[in-house]
Protein backbone atom coordinates (compact mmCIF):
# COMPACT_ATOMS: atom_id res chain seq x y z
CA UNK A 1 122.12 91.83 98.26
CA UNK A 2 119.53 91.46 101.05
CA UNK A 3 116.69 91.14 99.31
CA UNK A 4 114.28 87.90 100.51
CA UNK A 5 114.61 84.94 97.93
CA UNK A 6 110.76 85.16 97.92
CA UNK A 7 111.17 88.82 96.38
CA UNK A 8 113.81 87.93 93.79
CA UNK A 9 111.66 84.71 92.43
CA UNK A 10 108.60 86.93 92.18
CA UNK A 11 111.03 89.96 90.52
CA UNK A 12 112.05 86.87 87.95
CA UNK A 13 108.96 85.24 87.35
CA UNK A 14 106.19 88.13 87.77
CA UNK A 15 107.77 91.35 86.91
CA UNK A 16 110.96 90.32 84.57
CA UNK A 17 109.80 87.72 82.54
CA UNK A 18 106.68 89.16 81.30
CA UNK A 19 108.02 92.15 80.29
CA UNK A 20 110.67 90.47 78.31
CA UNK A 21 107.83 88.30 76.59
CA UNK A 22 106.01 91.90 75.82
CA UNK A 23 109.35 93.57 74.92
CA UNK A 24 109.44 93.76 70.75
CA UNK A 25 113.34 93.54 71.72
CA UNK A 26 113.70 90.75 74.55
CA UNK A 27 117.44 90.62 74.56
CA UNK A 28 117.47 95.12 76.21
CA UNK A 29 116.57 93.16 79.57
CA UNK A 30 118.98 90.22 79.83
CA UNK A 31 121.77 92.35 81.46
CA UNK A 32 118.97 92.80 84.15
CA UNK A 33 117.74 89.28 83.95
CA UNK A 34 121.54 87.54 84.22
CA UNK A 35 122.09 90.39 87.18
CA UNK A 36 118.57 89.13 89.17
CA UNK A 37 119.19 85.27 88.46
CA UNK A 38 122.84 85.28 89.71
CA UNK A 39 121.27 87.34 93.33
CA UNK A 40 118.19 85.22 93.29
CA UNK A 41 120.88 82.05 93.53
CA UNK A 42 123.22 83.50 96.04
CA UNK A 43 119.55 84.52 98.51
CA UNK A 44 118.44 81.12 98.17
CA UNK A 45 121.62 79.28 98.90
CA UNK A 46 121.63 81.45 101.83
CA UNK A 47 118.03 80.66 103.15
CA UNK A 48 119.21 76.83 102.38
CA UNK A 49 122.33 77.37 105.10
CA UNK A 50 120.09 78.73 106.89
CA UNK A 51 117.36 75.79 106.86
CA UNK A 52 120.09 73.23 107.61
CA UNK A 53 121.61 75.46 110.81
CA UNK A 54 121.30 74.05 114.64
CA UNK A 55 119.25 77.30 115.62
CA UNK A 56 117.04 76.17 112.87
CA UNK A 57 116.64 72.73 113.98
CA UNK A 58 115.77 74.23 118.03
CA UNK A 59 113.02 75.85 116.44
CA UNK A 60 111.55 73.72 114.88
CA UNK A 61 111.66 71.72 117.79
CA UNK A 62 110.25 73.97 120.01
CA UNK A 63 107.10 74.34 117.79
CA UNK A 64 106.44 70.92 117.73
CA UNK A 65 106.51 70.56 121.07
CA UNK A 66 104.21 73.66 121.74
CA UNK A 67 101.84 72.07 119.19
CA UNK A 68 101.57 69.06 121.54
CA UNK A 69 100.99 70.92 124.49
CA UNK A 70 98.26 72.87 122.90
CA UNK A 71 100.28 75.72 123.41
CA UNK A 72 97.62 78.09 121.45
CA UNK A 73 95.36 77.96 124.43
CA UNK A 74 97.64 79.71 127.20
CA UNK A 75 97.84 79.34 130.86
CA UNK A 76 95.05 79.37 132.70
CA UNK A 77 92.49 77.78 130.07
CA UNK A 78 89.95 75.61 131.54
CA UNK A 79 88.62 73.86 128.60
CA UNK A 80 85.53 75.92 128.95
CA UNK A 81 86.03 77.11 124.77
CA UNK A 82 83.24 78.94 123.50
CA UNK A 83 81.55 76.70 120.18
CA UNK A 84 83.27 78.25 116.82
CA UNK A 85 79.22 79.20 115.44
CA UNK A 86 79.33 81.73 118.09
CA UNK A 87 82.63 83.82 117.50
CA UNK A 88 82.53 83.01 114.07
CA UNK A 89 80.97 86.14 112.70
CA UNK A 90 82.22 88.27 115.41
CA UNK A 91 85.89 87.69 114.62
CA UNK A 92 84.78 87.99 110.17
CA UNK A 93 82.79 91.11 111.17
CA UNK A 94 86.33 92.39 113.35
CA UNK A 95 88.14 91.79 109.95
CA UNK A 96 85.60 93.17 107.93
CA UNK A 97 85.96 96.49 109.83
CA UNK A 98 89.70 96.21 109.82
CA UNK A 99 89.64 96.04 105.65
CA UNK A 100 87.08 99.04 105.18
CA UNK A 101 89.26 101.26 107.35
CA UNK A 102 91.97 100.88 105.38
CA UNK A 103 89.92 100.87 102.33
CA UNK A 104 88.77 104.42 102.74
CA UNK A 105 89.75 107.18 100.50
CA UNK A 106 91.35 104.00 98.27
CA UNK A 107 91.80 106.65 95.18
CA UNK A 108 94.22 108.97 97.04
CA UNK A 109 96.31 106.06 98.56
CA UNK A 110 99.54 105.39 98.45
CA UNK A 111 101.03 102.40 97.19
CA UNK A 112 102.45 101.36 100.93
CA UNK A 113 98.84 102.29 101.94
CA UNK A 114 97.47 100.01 99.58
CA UNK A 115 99.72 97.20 100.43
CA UNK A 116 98.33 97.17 104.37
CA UNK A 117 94.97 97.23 102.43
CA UNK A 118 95.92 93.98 101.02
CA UNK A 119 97.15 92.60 104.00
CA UNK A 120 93.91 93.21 105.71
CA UNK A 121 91.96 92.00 102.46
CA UNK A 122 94.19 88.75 102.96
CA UNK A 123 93.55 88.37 106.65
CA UNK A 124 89.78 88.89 106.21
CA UNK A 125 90.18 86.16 103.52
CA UNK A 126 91.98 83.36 105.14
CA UNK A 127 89.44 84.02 107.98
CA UNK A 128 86.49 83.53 105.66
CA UNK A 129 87.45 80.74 104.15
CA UNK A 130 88.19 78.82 107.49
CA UNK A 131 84.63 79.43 108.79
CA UNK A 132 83.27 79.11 105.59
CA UNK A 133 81.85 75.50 106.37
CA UNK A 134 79.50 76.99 109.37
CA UNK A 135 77.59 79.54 105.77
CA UNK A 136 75.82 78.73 102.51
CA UNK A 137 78.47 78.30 100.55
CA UNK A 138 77.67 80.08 97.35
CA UNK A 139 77.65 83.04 99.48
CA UNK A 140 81.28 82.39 100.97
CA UNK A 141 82.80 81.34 97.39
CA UNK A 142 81.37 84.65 95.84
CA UNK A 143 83.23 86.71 98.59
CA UNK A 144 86.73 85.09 98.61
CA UNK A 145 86.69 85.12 95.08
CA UNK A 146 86.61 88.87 95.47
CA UNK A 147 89.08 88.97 98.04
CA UNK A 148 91.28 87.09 95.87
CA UNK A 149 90.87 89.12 92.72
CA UNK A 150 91.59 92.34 94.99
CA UNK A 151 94.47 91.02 96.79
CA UNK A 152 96.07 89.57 93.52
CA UNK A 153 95.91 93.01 91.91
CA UNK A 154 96.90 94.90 94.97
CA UNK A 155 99.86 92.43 94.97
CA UNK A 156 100.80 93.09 91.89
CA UNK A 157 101.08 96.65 92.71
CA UNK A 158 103.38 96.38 95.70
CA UNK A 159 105.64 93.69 93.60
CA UNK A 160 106.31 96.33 91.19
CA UNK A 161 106.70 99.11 94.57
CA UNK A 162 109.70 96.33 95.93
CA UNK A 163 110.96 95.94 92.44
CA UNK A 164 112.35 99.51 92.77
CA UNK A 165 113.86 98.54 95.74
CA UNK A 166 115.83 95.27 94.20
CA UNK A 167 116.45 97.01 91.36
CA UNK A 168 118.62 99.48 93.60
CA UNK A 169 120.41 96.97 94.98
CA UNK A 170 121.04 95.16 91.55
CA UNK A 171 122.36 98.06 89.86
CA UNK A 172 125.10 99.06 93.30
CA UNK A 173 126.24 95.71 92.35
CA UNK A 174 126.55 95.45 88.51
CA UNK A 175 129.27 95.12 86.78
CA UNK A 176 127.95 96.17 82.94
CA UNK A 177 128.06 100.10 84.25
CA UNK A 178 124.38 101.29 83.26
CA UNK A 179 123.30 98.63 81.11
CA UNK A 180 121.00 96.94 84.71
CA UNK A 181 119.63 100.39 85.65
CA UNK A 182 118.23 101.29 82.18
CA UNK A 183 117.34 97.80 82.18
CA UNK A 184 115.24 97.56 84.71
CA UNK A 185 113.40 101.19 84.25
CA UNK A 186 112.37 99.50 80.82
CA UNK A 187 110.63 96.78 82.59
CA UNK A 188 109.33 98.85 85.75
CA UNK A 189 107.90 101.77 83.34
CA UNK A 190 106.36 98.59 81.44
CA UNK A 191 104.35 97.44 84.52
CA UNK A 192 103.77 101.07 85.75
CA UNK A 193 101.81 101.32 82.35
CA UNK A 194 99.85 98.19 83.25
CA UNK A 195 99.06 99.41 86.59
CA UNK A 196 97.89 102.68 85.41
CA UNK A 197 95.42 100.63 82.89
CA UNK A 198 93.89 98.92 85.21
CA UNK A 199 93.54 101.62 88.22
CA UNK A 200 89.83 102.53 87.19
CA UNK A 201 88.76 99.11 87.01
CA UNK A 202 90.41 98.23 90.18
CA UNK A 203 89.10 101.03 92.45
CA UNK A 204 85.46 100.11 90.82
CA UNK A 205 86.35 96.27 92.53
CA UNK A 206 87.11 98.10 95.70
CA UNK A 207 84.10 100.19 95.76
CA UNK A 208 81.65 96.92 95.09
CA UNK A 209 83.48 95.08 97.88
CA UNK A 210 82.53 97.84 100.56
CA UNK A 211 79.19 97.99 99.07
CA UNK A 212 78.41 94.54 99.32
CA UNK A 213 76.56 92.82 102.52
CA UNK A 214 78.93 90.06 104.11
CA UNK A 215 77.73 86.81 103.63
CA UNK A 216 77.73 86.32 108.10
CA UNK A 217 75.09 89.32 108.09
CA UNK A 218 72.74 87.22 105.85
């Protein structure tokens, strides 16, 4: 099982359990919930070997160090940095067009399309909120706000798209025969439901995002 510890917490905690609370018969999803706890273990005392390793350790030494050097700037800098006021918007209106790209056509999109939506969505995000201090800042909380709502739900989405994939690799390894699989199409069927729901509402989000004016063109 190869599957990220990240992934298998957010399999547990964000696609498992709820179903299980929703499920009038919580008990059809343990075999799937005792298979995902006992791989979710196994990744994380991996990722804790990992942590502890020499290689680790030389890493994390040679970001320190790169931090102290200013490493960020590269060779050749001459100090000569341009103030942050005046690339500010430039690099928010760069991530702006980077999101609406990959927003287009958002309806007909697959779900790996809408996952480097979200990544984009994110990026633009983290980016606003760092320069948000240089803007009014109603205007900058209204806009990550609805970043964040967007990127949650998009999240969402591709959480359920990898839960097919553990779910694979859970059932190769199970040792109840089908009891996992059927399992786990219970729970995934459960959120694909969900998703389905809330698909109007979410392209609607998507639409007033692109609509909007960016609080740097104010």
């Amino acid at each position: 099982m190869r599957s990220a510890p990240r992934n298998l917490d957010v399999f547990e905690t964000a696609l498992l359990k709820p179903a299980q609370r929703a499920s009038v018969d919580p008990r059809a999803l343990e075999p799937l919930r005792r298979a995902a706890v006992r791989h979710r273990r196994a990744a994380h005392h991996t990722a804790a070997n990992a942590v502890r390793s020499a290689r680790y350790a030389a890493l994390m030494l040679h970001l320190f160090r790169w931090f102290d050097a200013c490493g960020w700037r590269g060779e050749g800098a001459d100090g000569s940095e341009k103030p942050i006021g005046r690339v500010a918007a430039r690099a928010l209106q760069h991530r702006w067009r980077v999101a609406k790209k990959r927003g287009k056509g958002f309806a007909a999109q697959s779900v790996r399309q809408r996952h480097r939506l979200r990544i984009a969505l994110k990026k633009l995000r983290y980016t606003a909120e760092s320069l948000s201090a240089l803007y009014p800042r109603n205007n900058t909380a209204r806009f990550t706000t609805r970043l964040k709502r967007l990127q949650d739900d998009l999240g969402h989405a591709n959480d359920v798209r990898v839960g097919y994939d553990i779910l694979a690799a859970l059932a190769s390894n199970a040792r109840r025969g089908k009891a996992v699989p059927k399992a786990g199409k219970r729970m995934l069927g459960w959120h694909e439901r969900r998703l389905a729901h809330s698909e109007l509402k979410l392209r609607k989000h998507v639409r007033a995002l692109f609509k909007s004016k960016p609080f740097w063109h104010r």
